[in-house]
PDB file of N, CA and C in Angstrom:
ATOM      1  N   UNK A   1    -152.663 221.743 153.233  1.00  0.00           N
ATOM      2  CA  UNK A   1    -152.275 220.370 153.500  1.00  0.00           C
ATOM      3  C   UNK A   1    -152.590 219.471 152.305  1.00  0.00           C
ATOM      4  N   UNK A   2    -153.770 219.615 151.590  1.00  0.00           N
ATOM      5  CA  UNK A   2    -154.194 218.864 150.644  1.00  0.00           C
ATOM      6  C   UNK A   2    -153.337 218.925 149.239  1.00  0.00           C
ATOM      7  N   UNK A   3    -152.900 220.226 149.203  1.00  0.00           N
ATOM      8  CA  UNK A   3    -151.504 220.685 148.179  1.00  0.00           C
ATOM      9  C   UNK A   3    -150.160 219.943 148.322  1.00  0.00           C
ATOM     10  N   UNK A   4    -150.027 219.727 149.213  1.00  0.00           N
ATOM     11  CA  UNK A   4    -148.403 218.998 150.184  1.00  0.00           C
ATOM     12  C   UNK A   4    -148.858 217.420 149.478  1.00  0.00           C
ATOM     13  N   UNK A   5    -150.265 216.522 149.969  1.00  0.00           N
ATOM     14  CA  UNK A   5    -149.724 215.893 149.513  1.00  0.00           C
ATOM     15  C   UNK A   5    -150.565 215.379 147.940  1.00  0.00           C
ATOM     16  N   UNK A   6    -150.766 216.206 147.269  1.00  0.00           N
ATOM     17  CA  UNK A   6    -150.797 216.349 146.262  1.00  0.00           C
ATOM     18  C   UNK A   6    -149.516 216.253 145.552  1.00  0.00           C
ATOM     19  N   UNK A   7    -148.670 217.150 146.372  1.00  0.00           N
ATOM     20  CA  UNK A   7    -146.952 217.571 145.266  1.00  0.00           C
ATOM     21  C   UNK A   7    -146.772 216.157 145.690  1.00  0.00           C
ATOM     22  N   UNK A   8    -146.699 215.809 147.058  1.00  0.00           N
ATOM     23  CA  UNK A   8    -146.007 214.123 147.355  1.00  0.00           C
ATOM     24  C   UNK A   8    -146.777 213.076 146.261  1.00  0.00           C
ATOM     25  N   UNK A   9    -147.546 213.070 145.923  1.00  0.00           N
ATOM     26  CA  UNK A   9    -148.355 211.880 145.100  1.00  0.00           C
ATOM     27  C   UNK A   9    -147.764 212.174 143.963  1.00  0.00           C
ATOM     28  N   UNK A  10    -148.049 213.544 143.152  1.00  0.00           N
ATOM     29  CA  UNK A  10    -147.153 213.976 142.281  1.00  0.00           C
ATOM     30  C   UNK A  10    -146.148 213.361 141.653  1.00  0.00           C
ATOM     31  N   UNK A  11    -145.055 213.860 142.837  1.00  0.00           N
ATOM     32  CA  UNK A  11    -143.337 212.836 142.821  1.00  0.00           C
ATOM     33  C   UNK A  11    -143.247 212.339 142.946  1.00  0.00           C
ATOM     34  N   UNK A  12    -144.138 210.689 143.789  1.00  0.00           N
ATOM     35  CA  UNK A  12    -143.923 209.794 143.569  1.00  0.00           C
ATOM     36  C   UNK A  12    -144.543 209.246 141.660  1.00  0.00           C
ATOM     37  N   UNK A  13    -145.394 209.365 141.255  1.00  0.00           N
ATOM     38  CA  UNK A  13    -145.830 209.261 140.301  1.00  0.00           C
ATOM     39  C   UNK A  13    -145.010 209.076 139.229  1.00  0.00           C
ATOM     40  N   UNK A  14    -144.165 210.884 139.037  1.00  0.00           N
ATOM     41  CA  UNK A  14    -143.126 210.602 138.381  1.00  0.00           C
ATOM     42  C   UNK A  14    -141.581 209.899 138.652  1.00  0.00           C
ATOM     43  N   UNK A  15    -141.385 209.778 139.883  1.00  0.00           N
ATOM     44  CA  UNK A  15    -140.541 209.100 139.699  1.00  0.00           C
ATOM     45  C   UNK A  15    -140.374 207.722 139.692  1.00  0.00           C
ATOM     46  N   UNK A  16    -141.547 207.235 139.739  1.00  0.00           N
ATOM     47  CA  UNK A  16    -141.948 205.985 139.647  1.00  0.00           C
ATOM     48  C   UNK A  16    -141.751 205.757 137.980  1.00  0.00           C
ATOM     49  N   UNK A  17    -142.070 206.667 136.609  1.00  0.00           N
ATOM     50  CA  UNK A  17    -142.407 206.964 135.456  1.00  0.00           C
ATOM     51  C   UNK A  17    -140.894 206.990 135.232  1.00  0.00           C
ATOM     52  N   UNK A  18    -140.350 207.838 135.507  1.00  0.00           N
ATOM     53  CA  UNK A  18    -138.718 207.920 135.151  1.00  0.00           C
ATOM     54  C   UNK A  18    -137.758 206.631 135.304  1.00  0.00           C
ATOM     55  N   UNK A  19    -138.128 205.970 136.272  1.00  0.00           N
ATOM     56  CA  UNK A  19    -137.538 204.569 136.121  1.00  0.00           C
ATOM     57  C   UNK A  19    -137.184 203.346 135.003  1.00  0.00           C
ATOM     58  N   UNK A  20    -136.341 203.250 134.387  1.00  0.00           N
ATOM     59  CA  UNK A  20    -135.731 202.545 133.599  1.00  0.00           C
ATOM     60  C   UNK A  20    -136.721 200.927 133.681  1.00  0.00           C
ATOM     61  N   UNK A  21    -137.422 200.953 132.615  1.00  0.00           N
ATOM     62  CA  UNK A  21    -138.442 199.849 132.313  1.00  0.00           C
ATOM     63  C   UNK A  21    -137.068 198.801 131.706  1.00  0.00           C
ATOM     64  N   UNK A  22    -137.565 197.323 132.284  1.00  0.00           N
ATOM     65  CA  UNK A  22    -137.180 196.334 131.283  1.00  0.00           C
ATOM     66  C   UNK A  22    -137.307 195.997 130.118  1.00  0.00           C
ATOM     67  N   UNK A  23    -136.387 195.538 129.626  1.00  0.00           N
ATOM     68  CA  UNK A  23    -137.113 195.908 127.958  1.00  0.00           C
ATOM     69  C   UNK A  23    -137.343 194.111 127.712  1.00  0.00           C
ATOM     70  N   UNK A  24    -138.291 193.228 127.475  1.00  0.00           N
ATOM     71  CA  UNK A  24    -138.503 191.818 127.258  1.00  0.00           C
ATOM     72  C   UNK A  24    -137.304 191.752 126.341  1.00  0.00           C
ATOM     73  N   UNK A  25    -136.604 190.744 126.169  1.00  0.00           N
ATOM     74  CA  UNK A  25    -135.726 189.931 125.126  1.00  0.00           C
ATOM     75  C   UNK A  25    -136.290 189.105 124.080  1.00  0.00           C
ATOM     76  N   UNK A  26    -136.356 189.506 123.042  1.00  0.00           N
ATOM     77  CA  UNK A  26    -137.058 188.587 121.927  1.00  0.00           C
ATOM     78  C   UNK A  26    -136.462 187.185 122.422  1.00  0.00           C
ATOM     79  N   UNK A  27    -137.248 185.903 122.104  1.00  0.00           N
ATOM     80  CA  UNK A  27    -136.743 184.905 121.905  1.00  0.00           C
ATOM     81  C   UNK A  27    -136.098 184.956 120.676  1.00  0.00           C
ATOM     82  N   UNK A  28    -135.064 184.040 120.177  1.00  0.00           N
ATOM     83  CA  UNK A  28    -134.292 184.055 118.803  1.00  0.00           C
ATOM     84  C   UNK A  28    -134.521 182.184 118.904  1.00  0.00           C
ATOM     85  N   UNK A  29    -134.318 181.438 117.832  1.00  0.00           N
ATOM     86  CA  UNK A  29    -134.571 179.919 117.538  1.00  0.00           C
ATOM     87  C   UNK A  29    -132.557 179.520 116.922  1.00  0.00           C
ATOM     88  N   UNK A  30    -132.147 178.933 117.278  1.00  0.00           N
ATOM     89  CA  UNK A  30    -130.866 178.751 117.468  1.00  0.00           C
ATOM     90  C   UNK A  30    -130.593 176.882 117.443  1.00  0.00           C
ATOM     91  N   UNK A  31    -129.615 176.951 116.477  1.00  0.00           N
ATOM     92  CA  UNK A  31    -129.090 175.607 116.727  1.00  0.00           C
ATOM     93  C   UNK A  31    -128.357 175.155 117.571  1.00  0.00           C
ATOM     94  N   UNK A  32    -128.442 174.495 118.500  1.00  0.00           N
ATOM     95  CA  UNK A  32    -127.939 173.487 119.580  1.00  0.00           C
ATOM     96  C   UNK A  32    -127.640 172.330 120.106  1.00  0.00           C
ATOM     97  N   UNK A  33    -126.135 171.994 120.417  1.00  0.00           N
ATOM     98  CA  UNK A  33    -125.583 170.755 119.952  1.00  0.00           C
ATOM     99  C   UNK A  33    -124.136 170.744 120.950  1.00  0.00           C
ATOM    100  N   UNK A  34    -123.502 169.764 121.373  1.00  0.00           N
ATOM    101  CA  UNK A  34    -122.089 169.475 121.929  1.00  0.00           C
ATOM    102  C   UNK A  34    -120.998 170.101 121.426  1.00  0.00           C
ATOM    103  N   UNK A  35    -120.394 171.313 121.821  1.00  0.00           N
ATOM    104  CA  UNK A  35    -119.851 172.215 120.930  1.00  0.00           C
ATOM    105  C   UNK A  35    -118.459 171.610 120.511  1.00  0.00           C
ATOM    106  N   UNK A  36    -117.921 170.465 121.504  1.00  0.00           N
ATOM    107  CA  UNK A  36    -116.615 169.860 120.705  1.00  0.00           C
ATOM    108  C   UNK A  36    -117.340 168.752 119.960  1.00  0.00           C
ATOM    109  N   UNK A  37    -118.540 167.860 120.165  1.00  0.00           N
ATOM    110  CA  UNK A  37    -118.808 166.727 119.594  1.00  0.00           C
ATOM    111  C   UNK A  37    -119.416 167.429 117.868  1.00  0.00           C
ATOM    112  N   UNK A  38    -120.263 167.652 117.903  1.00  0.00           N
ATOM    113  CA  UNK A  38    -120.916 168.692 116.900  1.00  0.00           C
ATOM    114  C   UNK A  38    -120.521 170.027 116.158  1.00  0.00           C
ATOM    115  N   UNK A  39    -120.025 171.145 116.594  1.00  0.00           N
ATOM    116  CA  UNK A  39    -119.789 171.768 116.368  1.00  0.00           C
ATOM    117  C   UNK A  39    -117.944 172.591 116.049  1.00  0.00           C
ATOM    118  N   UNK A  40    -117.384 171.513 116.563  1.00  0.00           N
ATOM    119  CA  UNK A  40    -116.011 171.227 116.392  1.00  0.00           C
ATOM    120  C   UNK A  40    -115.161 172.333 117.119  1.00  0.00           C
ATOM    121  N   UNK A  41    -115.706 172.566 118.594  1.00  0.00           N
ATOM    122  CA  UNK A  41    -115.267 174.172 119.171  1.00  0.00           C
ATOM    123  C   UNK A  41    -114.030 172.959 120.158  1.00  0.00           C
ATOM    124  N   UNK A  42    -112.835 173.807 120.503  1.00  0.00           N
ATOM    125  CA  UNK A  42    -112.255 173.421 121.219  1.00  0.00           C
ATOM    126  C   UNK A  42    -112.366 173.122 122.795  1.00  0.00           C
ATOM    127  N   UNK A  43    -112.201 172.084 123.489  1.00  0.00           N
ATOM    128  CA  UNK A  43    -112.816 172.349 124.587  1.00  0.00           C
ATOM    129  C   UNK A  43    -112.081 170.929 125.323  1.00  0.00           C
ATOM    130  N   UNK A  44    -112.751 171.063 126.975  1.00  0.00           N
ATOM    131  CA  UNK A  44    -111.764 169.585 127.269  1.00  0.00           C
ATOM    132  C   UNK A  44    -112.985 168.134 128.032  1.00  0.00           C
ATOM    133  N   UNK A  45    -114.253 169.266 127.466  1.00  0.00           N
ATOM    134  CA  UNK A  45    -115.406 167.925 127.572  1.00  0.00           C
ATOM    135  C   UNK A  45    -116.440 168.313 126.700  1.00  0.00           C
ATOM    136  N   UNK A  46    -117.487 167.807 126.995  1.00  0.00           N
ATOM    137  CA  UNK A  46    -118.876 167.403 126.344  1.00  0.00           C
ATOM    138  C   UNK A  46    -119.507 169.113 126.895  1.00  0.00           C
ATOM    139  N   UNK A  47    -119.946 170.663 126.283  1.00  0.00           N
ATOM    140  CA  UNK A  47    -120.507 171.197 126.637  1.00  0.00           C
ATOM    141  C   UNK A  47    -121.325 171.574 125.618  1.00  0.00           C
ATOM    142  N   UNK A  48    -122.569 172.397 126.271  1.00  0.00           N
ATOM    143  CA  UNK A  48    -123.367 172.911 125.510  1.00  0.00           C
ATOM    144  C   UNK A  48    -122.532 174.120 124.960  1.00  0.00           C
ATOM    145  N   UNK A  49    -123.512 174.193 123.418  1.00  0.00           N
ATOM    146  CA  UNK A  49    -123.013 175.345 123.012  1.00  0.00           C
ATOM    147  C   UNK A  49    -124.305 175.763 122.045  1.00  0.00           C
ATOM    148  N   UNK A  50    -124.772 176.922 121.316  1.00  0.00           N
ATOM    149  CA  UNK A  50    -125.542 177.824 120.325  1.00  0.00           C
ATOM    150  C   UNK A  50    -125.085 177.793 118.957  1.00  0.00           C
ATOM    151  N   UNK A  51    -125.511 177.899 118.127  1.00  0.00           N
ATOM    152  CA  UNK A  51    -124.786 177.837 117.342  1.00  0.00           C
ATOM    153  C   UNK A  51    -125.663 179.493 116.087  1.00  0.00           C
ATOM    154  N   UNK A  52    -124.948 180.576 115.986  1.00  0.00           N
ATOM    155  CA  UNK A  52    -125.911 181.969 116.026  1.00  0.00           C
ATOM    156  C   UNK A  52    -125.516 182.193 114.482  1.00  0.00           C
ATOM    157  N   UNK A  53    -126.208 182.712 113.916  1.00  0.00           N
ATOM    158  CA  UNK A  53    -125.662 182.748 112.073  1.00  0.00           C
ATOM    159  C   UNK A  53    -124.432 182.519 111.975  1.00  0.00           C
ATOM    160  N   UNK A  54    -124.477 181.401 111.887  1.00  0.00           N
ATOM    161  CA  UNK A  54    -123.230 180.692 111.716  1.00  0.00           C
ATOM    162  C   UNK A  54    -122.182 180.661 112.713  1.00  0.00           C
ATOM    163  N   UNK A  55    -121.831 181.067 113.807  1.00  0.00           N
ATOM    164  CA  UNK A  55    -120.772 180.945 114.548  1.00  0.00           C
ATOM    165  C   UNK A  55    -121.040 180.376 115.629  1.00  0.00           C
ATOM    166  N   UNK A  56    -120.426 179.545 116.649  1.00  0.00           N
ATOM    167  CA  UNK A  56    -120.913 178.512 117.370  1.00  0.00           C
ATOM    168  C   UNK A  56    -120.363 179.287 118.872  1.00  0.00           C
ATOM    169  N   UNK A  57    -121.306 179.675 119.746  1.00  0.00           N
ATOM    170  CA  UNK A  57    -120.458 180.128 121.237  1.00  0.00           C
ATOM    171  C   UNK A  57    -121.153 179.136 122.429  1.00  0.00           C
ATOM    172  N   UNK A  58    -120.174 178.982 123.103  1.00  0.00           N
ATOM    173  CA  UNK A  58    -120.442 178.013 124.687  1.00  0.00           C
ATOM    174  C   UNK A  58    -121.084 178.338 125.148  1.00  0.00           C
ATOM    175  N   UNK A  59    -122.169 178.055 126.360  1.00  0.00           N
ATOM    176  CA  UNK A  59    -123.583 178.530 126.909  1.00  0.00           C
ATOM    177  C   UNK A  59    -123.212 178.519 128.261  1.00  0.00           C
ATOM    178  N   UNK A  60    -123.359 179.643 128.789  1.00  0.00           N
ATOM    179  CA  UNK A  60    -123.195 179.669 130.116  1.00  0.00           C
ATOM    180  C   UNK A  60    -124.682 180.215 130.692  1.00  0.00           C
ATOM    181  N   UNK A  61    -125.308 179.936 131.904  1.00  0.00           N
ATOM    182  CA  UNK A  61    -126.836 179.932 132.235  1.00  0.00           C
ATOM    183  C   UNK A  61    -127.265 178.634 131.992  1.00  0.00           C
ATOM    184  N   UNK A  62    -127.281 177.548 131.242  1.00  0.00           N
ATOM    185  CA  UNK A  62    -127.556 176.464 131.675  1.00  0.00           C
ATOM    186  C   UNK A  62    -126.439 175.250 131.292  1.00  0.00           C
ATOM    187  N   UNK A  63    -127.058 174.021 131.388  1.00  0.00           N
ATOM    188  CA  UNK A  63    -125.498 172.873 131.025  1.00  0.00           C
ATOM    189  C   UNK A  63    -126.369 172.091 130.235  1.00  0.00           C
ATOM    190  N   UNK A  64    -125.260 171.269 129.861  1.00  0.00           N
ATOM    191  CA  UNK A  64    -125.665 169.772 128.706  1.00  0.00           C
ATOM    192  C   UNK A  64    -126.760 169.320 129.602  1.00  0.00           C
ATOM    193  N   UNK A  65    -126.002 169.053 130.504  1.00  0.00           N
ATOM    194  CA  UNK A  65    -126.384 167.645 131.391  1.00  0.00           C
ATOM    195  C   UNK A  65    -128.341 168.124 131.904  1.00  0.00           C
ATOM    196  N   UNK A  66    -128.878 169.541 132.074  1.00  0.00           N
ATOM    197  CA  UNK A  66    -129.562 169.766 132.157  1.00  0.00           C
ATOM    198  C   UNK A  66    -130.770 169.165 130.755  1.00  0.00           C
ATOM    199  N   UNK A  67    -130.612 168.613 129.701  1.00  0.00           N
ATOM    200  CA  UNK A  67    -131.335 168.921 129.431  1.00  0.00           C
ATOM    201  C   UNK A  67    -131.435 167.362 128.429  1.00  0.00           C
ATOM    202  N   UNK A  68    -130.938 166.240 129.074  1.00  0.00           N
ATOM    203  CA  UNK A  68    -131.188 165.118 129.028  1.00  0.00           C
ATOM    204  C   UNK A  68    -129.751 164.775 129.208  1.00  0.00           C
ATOM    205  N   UNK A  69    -129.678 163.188 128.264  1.00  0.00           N
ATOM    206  CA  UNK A  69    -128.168 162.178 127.885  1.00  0.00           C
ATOM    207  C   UNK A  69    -127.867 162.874 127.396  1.00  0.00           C
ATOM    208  N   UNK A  70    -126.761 163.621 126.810  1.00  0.00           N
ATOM    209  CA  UNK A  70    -126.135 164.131 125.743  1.00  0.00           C
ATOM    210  C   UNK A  70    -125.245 163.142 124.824  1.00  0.00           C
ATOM    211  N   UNK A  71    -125.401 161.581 125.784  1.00  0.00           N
ATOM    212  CA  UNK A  71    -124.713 160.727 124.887  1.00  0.00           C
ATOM    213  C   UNK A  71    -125.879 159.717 124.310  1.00  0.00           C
ATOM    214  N   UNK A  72    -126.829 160.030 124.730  1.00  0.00           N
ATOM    215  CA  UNK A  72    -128.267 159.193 124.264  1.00  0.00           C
ATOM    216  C   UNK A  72    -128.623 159.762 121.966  1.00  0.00           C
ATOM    217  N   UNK A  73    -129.629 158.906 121.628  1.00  0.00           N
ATOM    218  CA  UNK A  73    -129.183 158.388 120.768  1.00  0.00           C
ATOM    219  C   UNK A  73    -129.555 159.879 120.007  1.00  0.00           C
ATOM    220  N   UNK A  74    -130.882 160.957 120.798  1.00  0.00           N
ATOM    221  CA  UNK A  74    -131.224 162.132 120.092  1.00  0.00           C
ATOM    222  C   UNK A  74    -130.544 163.397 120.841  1.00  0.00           C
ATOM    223  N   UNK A  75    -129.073 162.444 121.583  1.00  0.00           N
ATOM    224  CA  UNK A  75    -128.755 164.011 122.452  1.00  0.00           C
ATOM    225  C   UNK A  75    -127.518 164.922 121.898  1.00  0.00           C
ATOM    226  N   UNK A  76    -127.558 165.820 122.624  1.00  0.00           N
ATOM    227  CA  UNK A  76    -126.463 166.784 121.959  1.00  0.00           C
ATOM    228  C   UNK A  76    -125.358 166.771 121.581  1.00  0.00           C
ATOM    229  N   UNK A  77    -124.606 165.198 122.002  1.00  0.00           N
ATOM    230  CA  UNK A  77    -123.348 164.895 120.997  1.00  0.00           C
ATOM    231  C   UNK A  77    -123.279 164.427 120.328  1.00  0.00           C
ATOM    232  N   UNK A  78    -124.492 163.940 120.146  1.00  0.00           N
ATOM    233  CA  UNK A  78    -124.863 163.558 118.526  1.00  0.00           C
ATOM    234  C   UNK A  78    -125.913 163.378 117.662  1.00  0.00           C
ATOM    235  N   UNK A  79    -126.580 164.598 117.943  1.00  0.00           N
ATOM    236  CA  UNK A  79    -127.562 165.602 117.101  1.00  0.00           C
ATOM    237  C   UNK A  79    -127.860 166.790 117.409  1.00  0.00           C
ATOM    238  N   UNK A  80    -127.599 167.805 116.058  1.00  0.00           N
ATOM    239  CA  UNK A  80    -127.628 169.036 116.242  1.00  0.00           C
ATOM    240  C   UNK A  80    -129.205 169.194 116.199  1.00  0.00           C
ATOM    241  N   UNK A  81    -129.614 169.874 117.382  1.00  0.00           N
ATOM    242  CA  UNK A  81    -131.260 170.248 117.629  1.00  0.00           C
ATOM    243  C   UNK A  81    -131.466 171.712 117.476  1.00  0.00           C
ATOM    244  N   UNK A  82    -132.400 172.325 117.891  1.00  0.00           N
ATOM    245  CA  UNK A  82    -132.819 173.360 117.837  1.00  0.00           C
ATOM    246  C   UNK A  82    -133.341 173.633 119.075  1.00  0.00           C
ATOM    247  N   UNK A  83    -133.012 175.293 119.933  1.00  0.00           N
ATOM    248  CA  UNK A  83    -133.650 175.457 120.905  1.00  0.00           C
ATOM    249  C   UNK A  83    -134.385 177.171 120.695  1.00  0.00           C
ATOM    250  N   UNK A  84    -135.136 177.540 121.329  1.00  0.00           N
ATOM    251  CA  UNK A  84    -135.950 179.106 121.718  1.00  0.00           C
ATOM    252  C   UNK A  84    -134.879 179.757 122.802  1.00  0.00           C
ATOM    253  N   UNK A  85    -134.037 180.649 122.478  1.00  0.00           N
ATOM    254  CA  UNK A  85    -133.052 181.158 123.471  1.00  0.00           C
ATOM    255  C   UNK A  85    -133.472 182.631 123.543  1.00  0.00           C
ATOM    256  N   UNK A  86    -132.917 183.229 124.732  1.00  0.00           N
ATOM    257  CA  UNK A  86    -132.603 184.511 124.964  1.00  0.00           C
ATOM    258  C   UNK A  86    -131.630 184.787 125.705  1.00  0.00           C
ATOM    259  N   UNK A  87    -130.835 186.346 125.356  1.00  0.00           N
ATOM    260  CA  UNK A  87    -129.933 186.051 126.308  1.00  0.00           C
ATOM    261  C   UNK A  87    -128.934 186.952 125.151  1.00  0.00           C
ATOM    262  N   UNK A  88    -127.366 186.923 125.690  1.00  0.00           N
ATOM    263  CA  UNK A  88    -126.516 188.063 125.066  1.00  0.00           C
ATOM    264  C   UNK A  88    -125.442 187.443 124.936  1.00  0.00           C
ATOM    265  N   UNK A  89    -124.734 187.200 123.548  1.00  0.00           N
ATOM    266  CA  UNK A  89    -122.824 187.117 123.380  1.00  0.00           C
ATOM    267  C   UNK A  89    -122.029 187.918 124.051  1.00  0.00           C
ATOM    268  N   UNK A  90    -121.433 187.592 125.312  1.00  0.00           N
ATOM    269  CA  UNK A  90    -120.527 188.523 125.946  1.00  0.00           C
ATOM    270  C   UNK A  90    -119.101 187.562 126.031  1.00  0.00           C
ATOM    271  N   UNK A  91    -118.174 188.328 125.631  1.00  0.00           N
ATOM    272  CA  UNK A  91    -116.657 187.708 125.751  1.00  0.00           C
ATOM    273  C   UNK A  91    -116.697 186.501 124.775  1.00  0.00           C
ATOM    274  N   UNK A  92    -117.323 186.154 124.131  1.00  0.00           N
ATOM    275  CA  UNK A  92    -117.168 185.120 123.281  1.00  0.00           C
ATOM    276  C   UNK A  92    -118.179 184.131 123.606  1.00  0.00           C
ATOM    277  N   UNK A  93    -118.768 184.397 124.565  1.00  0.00           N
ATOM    278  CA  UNK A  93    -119.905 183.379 125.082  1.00  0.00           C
ATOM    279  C   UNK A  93    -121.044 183.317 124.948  1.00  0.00           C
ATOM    280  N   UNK A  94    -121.985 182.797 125.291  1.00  0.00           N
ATOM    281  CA  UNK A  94    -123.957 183.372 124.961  1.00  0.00           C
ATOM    282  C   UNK A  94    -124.156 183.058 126.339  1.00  0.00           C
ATOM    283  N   UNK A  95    -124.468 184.083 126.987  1.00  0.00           N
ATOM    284  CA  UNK A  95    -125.278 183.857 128.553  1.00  0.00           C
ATOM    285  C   UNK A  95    -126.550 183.963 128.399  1.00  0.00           C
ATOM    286  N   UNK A  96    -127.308 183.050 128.433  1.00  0.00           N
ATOM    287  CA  UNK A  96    -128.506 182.186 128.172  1.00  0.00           C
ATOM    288  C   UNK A  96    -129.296 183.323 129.465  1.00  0.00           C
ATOM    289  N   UNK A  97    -130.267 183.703 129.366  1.00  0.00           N
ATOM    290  CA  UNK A  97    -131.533 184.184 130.403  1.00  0.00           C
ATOM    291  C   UNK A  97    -132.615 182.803 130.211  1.00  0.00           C
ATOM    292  N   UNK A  98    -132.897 182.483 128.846  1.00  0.00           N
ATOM    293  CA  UNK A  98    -133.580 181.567 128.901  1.00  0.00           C
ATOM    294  C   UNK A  98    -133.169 180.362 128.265  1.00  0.00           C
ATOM    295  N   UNK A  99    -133.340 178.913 128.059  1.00  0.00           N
ATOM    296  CA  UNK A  99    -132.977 177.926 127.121  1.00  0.00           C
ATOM    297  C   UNK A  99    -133.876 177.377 127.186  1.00  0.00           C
ATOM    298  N   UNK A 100    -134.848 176.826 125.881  1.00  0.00           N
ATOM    299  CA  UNK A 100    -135.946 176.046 125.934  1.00  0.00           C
ATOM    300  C   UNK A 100    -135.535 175.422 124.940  1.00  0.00           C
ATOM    301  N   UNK A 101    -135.056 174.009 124.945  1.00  0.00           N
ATOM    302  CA  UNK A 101    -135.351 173.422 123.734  1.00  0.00           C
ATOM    303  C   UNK A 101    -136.481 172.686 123.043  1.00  0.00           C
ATOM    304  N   UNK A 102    -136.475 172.485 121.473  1.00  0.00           N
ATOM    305  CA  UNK A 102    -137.693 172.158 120.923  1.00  0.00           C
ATOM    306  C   UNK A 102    -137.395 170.995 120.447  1.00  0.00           C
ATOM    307  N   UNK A 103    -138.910 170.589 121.131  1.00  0.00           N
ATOM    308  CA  UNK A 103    -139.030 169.338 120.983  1.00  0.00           C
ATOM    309  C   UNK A 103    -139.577 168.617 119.239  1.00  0.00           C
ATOM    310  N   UNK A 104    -138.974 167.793 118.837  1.00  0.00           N
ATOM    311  CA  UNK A 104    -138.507 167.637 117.364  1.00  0.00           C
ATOM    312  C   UNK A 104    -140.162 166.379 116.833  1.00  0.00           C
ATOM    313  N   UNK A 105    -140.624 166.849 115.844  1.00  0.00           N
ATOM    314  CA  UNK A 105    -141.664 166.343 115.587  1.00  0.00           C
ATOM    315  C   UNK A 105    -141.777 165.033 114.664  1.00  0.00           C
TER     316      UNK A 105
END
């Protein structure tokens, strides 16, 4: 009996071990700004957008409006800031996991 659940502790063990770990997402530091006001992306309002060695993609995972005025005098349609992002370019886009922007000294 003590063998039985030995093998059971066993297999759970490993298959607990075999399970596909998350892998953390580096943060990356990214310029961020109104991608038609700032960044000159086509569009038919005021959105956030990244702006990644050099190429500028729309942010989907969070919005402008989240993250003050965007028409105020330090906001994103008219100043390019800097934020701490994570997250992946898919289809032309950056789907944000995280958006922190930094606050400017």
């Amino acid at each position: 009996m003590k063998k039985v659940i030995f093998i059971i502790f066993l297999f759970i063990g490993i298959a607990t071990q075999a399970q596909d770990k998350k892998t953390a997402e580096k943060p990356q530091i990214v310029e961020t700004a109104c991608g038609e006001c700032q960044f000159g992306m086509k569009g038919k309002s005021c959105d956030l957008a990244v702006r990644i060695d050099g190429k500028p993609y729309f942010v989907d995972g969070t919005t402008i409006d989240e993250h003050g005025d965007a028409h105020a005098e330090d906001g994103f349609c008219n100043k390019i800031r800097k934020a701490s992002v994570t997250g992946k370019v898919e289809n032309g886009r950056f789907k944000a996991t995280s958006f922190t922007l930094i606050k400017e000294k």
